[in-house]
N, C-alpha and C. Protein backbone atom coordinates (compact mmCIF):
# COMPACT_ATOMS: atom_id res chain seq x y z
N UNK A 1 -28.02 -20.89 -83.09
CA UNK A 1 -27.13 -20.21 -82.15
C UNK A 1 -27.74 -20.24 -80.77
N UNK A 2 -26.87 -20.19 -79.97
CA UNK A 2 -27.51 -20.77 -77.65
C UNK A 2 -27.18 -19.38 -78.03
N UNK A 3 -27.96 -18.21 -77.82
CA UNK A 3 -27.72 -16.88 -77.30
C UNK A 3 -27.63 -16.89 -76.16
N UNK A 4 -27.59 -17.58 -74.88
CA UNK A 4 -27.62 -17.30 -73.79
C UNK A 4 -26.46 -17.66 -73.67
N UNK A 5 -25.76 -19.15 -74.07
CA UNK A 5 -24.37 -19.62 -74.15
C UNK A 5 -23.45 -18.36 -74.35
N UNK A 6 -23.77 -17.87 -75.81
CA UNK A 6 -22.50 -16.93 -76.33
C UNK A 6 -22.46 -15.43 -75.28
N UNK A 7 -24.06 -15.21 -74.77
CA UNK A 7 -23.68 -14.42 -73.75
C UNK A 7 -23.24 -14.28 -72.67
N UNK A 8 -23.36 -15.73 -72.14
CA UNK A 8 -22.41 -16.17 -70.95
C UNK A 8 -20.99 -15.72 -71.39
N UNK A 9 -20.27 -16.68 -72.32
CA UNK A 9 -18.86 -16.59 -72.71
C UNK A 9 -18.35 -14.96 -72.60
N UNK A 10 -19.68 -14.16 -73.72
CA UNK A 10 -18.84 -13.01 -73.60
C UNK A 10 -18.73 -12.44 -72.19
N UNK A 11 -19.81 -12.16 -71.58
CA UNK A 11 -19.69 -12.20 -69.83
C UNK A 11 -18.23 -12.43 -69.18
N UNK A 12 -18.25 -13.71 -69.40
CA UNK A 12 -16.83 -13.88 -68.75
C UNK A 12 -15.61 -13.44 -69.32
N UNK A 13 -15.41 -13.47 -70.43
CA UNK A 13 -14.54 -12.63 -70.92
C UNK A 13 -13.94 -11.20 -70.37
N UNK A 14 -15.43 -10.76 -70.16
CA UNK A 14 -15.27 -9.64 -70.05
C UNK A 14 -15.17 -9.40 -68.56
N UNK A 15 -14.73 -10.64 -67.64
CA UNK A 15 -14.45 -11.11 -66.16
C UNK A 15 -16.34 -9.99 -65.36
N UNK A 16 -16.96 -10.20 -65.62
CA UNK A 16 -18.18 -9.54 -65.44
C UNK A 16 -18.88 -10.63 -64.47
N UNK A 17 -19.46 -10.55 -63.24
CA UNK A 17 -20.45 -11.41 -62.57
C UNK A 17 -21.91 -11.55 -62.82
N UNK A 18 -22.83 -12.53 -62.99
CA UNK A 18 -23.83 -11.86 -63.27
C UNK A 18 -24.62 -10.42 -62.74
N UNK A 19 -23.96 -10.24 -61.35
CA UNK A 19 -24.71 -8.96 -60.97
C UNK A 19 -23.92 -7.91 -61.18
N UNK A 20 -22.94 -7.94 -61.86
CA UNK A 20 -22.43 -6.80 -62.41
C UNK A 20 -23.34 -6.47 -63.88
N UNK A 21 -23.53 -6.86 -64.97
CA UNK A 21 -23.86 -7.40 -66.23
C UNK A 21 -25.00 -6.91 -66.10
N UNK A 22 -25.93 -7.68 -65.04
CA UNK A 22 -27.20 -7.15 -64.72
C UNK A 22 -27.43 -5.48 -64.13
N UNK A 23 -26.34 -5.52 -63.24
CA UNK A 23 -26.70 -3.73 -63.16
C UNK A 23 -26.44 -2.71 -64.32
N UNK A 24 -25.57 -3.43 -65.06
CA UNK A 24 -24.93 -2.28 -66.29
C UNK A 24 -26.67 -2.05 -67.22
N UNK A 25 -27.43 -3.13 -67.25
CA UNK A 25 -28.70 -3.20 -67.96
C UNK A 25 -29.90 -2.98 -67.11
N UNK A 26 -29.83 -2.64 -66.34
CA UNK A 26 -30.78 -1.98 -65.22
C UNK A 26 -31.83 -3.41 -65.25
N UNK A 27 -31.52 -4.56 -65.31
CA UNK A 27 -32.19 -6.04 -65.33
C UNK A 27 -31.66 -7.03 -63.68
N UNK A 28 -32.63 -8.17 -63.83
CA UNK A 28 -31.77 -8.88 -62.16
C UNK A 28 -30.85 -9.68 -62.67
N UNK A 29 -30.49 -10.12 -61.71
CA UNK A 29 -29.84 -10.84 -61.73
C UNK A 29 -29.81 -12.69 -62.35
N UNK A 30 -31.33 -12.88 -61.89
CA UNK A 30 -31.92 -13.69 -61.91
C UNK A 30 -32.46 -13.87 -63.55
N UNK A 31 -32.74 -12.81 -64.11
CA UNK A 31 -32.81 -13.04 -65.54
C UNK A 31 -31.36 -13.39 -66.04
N UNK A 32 -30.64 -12.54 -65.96
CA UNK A 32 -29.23 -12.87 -66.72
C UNK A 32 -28.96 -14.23 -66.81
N UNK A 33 -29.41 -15.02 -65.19
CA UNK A 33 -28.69 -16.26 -65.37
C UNK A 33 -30.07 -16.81 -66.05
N UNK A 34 -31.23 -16.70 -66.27
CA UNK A 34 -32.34 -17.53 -66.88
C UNK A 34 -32.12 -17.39 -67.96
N UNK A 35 -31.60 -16.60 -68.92
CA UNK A 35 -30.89 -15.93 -70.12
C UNK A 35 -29.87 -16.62 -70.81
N UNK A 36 -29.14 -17.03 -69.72
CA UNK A 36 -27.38 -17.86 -69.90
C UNK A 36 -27.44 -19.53 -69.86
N UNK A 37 -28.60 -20.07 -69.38
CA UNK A 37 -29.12 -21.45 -69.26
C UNK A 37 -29.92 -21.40 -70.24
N UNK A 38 -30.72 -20.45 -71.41
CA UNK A 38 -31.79 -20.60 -72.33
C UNK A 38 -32.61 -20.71 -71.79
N UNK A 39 -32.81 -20.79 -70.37
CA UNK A 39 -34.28 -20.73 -70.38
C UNK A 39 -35.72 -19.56 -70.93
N UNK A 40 -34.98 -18.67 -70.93
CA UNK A 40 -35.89 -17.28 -71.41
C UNK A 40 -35.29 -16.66 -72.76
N UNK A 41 -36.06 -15.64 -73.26
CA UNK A 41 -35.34 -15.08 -74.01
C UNK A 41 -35.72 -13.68 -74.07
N UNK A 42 -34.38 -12.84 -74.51
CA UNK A 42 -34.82 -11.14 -74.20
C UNK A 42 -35.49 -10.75 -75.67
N UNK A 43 -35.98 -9.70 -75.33
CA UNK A 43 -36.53 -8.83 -76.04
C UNK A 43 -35.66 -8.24 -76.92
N UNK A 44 -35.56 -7.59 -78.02
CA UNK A 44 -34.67 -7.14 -79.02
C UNK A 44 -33.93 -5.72 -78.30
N UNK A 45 -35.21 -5.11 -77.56
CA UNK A 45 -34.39 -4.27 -76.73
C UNK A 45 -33.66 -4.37 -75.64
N UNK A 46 -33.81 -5.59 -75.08
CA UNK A 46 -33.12 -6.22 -73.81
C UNK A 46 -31.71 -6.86 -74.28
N UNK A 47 -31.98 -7.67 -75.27
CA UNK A 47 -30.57 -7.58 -76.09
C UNK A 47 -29.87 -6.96 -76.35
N UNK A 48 -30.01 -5.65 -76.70
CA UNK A 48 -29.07 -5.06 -77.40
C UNK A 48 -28.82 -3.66 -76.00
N UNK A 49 -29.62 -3.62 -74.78
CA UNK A 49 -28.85 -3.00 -73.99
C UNK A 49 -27.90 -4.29 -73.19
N UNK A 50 -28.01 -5.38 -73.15
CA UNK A 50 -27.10 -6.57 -72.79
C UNK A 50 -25.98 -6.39 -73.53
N UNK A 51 -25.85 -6.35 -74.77
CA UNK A 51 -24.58 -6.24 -75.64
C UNK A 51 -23.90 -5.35 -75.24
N UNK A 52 -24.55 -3.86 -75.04
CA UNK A 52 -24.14 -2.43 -74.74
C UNK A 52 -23.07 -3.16 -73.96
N UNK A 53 -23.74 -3.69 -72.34
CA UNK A 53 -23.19 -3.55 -71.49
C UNK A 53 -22.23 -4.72 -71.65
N UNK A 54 -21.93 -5.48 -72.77
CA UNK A 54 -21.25 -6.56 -73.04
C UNK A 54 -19.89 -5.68 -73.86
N UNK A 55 -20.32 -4.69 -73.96
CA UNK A 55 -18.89 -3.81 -75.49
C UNK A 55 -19.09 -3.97 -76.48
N UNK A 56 -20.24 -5.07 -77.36
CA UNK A 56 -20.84 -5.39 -78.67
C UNK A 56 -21.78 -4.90 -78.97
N UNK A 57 -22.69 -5.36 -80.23
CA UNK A 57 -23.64 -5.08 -80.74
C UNK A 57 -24.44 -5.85 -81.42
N UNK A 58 -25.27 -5.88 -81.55
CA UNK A 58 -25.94 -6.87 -82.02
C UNK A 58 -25.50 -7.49 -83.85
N UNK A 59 -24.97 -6.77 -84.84
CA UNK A 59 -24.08 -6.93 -86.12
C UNK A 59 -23.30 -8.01 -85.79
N UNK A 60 -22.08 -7.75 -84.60
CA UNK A 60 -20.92 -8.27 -84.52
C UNK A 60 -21.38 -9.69 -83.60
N UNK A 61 -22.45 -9.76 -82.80
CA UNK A 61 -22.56 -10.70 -81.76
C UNK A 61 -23.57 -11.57 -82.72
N UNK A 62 -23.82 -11.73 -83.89
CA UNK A 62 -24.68 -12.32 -84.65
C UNK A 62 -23.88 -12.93 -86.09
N UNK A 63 -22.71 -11.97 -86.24
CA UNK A 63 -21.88 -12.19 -87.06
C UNK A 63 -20.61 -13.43 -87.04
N UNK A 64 -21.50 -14.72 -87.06
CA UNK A 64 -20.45 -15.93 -87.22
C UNK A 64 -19.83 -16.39 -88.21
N UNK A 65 -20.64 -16.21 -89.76
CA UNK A 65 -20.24 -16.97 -90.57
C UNK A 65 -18.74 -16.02 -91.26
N UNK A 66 -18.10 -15.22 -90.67
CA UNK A 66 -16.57 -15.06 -91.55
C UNK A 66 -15.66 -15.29 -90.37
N UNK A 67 -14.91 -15.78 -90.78
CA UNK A 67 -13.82 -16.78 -90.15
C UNK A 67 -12.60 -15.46 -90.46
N UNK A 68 -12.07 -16.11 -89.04
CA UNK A 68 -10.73 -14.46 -88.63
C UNK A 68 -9.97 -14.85 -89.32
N UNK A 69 -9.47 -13.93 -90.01
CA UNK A 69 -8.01 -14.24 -90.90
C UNK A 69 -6.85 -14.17 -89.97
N UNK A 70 -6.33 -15.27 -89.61
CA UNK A 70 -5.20 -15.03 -88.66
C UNK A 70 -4.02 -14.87 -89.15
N UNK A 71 -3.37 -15.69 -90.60
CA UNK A 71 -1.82 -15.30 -91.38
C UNK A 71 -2.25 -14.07 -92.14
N UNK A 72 -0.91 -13.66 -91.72
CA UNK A 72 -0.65 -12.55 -93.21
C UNK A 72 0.11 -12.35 -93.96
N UNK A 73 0.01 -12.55 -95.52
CA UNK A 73 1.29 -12.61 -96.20
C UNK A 73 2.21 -11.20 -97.16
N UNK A 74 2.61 -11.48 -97.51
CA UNK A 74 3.35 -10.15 -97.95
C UNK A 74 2.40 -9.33 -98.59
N UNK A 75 1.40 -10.40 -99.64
CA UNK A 75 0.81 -9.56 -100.63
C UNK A 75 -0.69 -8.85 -99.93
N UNK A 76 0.02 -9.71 -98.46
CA UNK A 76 -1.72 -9.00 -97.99
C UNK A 76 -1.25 -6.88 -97.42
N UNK A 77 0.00 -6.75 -97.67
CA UNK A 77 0.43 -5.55 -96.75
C UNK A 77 0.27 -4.45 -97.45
N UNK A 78 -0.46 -3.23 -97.25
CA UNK A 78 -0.19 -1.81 -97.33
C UNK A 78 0.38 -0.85 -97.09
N UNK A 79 1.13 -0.05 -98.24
CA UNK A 79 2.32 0.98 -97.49
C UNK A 79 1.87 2.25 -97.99
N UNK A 80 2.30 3.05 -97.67
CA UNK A 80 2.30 4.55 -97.43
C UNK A 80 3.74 5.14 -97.48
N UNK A 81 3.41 6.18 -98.21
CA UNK A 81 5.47 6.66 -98.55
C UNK A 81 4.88 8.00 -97.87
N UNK A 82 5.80 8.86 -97.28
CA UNK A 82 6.00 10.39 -97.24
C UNK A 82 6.85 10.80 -97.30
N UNK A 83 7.12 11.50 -98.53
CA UNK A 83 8.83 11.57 -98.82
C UNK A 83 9.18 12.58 -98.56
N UNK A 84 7.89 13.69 -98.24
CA UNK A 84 8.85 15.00 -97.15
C UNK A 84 9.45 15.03 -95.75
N UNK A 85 8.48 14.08 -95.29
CA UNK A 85 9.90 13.37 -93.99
C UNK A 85 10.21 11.94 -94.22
N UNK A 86 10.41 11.52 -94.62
CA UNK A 86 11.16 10.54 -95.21
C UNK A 86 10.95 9.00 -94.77
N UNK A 87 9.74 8.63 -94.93
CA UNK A 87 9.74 7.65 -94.10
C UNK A 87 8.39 6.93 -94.59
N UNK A 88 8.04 5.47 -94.73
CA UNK A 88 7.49 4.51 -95.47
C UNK A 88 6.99 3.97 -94.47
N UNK A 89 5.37 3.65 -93.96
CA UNK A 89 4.97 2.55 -93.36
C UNK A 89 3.92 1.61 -93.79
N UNK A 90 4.05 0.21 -93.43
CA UNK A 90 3.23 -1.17 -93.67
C UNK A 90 2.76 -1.15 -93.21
N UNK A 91 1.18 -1.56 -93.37
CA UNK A 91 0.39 -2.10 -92.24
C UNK A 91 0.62 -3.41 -92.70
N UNK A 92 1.02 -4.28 -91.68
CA UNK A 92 1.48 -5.47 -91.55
C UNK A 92 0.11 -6.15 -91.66
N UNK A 93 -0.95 -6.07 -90.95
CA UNK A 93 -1.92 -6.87 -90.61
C UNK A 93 -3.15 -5.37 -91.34
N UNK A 94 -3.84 -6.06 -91.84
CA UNK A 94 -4.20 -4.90 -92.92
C UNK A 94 -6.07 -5.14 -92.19
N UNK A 95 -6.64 -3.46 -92.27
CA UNK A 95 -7.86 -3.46 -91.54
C UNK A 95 -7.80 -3.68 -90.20
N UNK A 96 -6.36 -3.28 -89.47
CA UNK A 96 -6.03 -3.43 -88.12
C UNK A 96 -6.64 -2.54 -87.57
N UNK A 97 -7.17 -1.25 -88.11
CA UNK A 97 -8.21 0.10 -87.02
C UNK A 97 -8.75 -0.66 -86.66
N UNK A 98 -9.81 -1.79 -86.61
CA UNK A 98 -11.23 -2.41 -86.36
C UNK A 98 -10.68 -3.47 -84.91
N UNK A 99 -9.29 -3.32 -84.69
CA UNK A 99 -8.87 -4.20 -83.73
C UNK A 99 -8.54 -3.48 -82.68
N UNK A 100 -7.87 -4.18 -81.20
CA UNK A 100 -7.22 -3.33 -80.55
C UNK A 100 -6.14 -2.95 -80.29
N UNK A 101 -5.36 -3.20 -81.31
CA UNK A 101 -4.47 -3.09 -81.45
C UNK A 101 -3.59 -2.69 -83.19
N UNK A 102 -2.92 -2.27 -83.45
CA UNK A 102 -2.44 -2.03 -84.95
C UNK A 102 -1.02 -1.83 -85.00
N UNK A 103 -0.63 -3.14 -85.35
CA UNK A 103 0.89 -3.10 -85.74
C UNK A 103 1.45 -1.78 -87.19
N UNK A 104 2.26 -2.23 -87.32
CA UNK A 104 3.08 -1.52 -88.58
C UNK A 104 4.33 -1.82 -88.39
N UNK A 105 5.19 -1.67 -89.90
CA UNK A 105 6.48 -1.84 -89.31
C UNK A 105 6.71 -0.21 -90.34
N UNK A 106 7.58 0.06 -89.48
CA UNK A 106 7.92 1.61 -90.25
C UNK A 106 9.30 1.63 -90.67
N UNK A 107 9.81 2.35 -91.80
CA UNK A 107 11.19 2.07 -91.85
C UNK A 107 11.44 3.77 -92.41
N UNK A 108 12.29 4.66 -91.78
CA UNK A 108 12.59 5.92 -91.81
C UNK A 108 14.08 6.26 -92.23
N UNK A 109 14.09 7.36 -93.36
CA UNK A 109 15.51 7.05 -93.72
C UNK A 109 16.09 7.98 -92.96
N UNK A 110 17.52 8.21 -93.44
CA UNK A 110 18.12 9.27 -92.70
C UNK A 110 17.80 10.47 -92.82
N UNK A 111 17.58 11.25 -91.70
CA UNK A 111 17.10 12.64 -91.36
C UNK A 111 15.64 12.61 -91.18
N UNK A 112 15.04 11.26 -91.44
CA UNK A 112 13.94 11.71 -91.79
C UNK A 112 13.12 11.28 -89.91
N UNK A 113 11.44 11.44 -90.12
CA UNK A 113 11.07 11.38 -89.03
C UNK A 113 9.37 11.14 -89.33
N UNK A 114 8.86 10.22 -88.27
CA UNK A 114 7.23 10.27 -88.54
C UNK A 114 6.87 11.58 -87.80
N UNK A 115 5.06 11.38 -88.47
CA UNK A 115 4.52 12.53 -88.24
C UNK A 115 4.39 12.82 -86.85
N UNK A 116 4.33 14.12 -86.17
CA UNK A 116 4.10 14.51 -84.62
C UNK A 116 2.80 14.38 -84.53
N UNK A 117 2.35 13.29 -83.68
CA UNK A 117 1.14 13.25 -82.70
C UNK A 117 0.85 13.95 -81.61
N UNK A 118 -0.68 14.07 -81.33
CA UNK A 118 -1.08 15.10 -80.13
C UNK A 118 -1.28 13.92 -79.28
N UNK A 119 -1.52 14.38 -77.83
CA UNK A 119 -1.99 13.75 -76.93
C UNK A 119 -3.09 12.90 -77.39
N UNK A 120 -2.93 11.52 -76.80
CA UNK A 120 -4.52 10.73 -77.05
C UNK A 120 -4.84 9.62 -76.19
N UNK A 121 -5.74 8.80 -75.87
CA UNK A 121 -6.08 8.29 -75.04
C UNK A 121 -4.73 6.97 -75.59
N UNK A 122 -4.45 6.07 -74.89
CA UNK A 122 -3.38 4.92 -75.51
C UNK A 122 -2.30 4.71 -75.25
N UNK A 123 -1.32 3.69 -75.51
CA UNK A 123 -0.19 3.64 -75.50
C UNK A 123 0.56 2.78 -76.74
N UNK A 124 1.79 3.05 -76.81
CA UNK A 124 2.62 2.59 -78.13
C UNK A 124 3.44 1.62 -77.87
N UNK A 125 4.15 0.22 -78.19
CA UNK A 125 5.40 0.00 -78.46
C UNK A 125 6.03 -0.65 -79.61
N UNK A 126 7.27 -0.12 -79.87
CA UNK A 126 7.92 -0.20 -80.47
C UNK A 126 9.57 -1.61 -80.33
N UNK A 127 10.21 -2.10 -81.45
CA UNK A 127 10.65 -2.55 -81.14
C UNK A 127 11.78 -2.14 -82.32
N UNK A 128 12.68 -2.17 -82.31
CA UNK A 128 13.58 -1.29 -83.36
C UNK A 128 14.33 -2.56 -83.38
N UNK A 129 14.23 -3.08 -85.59
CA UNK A 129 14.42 -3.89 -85.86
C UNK A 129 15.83 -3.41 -86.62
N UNK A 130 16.22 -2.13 -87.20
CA UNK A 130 17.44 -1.85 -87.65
C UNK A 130 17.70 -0.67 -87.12
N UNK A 131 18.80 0.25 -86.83
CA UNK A 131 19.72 1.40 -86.84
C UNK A 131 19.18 2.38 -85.71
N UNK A 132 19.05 3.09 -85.10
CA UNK A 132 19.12 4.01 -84.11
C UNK A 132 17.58 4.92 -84.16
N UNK A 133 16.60 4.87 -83.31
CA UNK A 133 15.61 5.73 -83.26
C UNK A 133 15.76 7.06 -81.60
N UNK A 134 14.97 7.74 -82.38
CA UNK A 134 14.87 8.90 -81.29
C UNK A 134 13.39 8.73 -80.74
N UNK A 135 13.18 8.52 -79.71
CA UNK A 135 11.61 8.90 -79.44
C UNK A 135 11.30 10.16 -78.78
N UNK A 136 10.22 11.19 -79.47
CA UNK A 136 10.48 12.44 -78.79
C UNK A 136 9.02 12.49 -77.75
N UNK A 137 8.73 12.69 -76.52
CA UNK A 137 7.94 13.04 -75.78
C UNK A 137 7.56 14.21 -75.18
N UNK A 138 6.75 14.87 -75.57
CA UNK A 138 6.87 15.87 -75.31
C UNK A 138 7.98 16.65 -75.55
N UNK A 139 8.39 17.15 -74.30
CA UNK A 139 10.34 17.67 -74.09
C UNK A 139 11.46 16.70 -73.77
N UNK A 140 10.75 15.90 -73.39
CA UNK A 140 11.74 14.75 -73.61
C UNK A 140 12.03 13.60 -74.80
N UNK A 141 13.64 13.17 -75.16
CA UNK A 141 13.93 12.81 -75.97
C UNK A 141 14.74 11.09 -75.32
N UNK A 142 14.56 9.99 -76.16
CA UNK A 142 14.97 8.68 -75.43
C UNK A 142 15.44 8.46 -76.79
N UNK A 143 16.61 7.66 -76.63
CA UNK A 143 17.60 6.82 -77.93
C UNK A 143 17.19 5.33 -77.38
N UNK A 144 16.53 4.59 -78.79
CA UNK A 144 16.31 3.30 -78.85
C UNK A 144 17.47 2.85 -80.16
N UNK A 145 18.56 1.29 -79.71
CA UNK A 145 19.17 1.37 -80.59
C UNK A 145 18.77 -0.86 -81.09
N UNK A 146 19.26 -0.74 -82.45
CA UNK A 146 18.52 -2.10 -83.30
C UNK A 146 18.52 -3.13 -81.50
N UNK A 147 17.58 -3.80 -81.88
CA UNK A 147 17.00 -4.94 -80.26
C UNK A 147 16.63 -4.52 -79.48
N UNK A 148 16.92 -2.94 -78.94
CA UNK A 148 15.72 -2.47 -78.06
C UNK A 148 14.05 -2.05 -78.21
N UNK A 149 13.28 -1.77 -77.39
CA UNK A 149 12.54 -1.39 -77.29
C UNK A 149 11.90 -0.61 -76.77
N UNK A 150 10.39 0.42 -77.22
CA UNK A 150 10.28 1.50 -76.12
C UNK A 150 8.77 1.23 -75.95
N UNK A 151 8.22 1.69 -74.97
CA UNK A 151 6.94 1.46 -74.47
C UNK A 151 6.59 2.61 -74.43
N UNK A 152 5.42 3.46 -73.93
CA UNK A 152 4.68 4.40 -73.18
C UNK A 152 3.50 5.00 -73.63
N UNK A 153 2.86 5.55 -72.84
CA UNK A 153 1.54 6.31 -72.78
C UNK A 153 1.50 7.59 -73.13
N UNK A 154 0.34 7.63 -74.45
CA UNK A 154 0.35 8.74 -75.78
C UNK A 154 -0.43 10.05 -74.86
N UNK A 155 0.24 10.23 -74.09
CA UNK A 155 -0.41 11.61 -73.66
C UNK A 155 0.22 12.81 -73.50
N UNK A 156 0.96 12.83 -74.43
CA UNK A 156 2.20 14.04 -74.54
C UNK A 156 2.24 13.70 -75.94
N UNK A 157 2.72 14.94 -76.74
CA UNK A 157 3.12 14.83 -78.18
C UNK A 157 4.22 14.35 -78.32
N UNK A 158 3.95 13.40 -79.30
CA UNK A 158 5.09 12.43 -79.83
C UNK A 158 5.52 11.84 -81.44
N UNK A 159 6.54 11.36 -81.35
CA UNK A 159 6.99 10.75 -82.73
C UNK A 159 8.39 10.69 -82.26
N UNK A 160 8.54 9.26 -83.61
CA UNK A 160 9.94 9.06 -83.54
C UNK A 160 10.54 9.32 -84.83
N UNK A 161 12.13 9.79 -84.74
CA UNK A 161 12.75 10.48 -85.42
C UNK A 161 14.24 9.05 -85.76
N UNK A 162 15.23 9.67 -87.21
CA UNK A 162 15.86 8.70 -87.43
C UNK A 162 17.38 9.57 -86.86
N UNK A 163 18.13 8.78 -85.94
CA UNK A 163 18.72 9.18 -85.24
C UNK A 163 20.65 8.97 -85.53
N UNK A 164 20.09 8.25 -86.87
CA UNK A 164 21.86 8.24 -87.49
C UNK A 164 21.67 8.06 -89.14
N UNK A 165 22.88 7.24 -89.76
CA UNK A 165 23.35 7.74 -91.02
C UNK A 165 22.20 6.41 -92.03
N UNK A 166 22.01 5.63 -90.74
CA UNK A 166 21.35 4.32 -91.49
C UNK A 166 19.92 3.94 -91.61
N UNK A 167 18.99 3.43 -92.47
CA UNK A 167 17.97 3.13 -92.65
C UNK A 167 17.71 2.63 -91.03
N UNK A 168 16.58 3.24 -90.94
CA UNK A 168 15.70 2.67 -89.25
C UNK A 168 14.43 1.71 -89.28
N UNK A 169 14.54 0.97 -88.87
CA UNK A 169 12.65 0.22 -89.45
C UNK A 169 12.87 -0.11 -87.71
N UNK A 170 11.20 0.10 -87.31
CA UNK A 170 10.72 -0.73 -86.27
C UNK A 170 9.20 -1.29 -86.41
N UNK A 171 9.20 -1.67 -85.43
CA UNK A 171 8.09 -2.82 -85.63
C UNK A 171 7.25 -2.17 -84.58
N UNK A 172 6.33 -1.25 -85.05
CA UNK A 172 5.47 -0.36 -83.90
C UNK A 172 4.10 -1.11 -84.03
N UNK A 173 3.49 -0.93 -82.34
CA UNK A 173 2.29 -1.21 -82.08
C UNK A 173 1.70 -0.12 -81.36
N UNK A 174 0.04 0.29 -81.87
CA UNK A 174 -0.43 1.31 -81.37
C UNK A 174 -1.75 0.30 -80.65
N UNK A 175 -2.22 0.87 -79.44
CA UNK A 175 -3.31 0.69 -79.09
C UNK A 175 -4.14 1.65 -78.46
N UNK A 176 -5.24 2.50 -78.61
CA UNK A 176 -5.92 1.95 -79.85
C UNK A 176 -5.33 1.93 -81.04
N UNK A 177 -5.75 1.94 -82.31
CA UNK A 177 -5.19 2.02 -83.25
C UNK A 177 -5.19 3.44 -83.81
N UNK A 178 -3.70 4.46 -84.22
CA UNK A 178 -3.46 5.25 -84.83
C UNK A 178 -3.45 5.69 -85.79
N UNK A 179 -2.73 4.96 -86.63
CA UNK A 179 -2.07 5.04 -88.05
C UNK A 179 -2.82 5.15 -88.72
């Protein structure tokens, strides 16, 4: 493994200059780039405040040999029933907490409604694949109907509710991940 390579990449990724990178690690500048060419190499503790300031860790930035599962098939999905409010969700893409993002598709029957969330750092969207949803915000209430969609930022208590006589499924995305 070029550790200096993969720390470059993540660097840029992370749109970071070397003298940004370098101040987050109280290091120069001048190492980072002696670092990113191989010419040097850090210390185990110099590494792993580099990662810090990279968003990784040394597990995950060492961790090549499992390959991302990118399809997912039916039998890969997990559901969840709650039949006191009435409503069933998939995790579509399964072990999605560990990402930044976490789909689901939810499907809510009539009357029924997901659970009420508190304020949290994030935002949601949704895309309503059958029958009429309510989204409640706080005190405010928005009608999403099948092909629309709703967006917004989880900092008011929320959930969506089933807003007519017919099965509701949407195709929700949380980021971070909720569910």
């Amino acid at each position: 493994m070029d550790i200096g390579k993969k720390i470059k990449r993540l660097r840029q990724e992370k749109f970071l200059t070397q003298d940004e990178l370098a101040m987050r690690c109280e290091l120069s500048k001048g190492f980072i780039s002696q670092l990113e060419r191989d010419l040097t190499s850090p210390s185990i503790t110099t590494l792993i405040d580099i990662l810090e300031g990279l968003g990784t860790n040394l597990r995950d930035f060492f961790n090549e040999d499992e390959d991302e599962k990118i399809v997912f098939k039916k039998e890969d999905v997990f559901e969840s029933i709650d039949e006191e409010l009435k409503y069933k969700i998939e995790w579509i893409v399964p072990n999605a907490q560990k990402n930044q993002m976490e789909p689901i598709l939810i499907t809510i029957e009539e009357g029924g409604r997901y659970k009420e969330e508190l304020p949290h750092e994030g935002e949601e969207f949704g895309y309503v694949l059958s029958g009429t949803v309510l989204i409640h915000l706080g005190e405010k209430i928005y009608k999403a109907r099948k092909g629309e969609s709703f967006y917004y930022k989880s900092r008011k208590n929320h959930y969506i509710s089933n807003a007519g006589k017919n099965i509701v499924k949407v195709l929700w995305v949380s980021n971070p991940p909720s569910f």
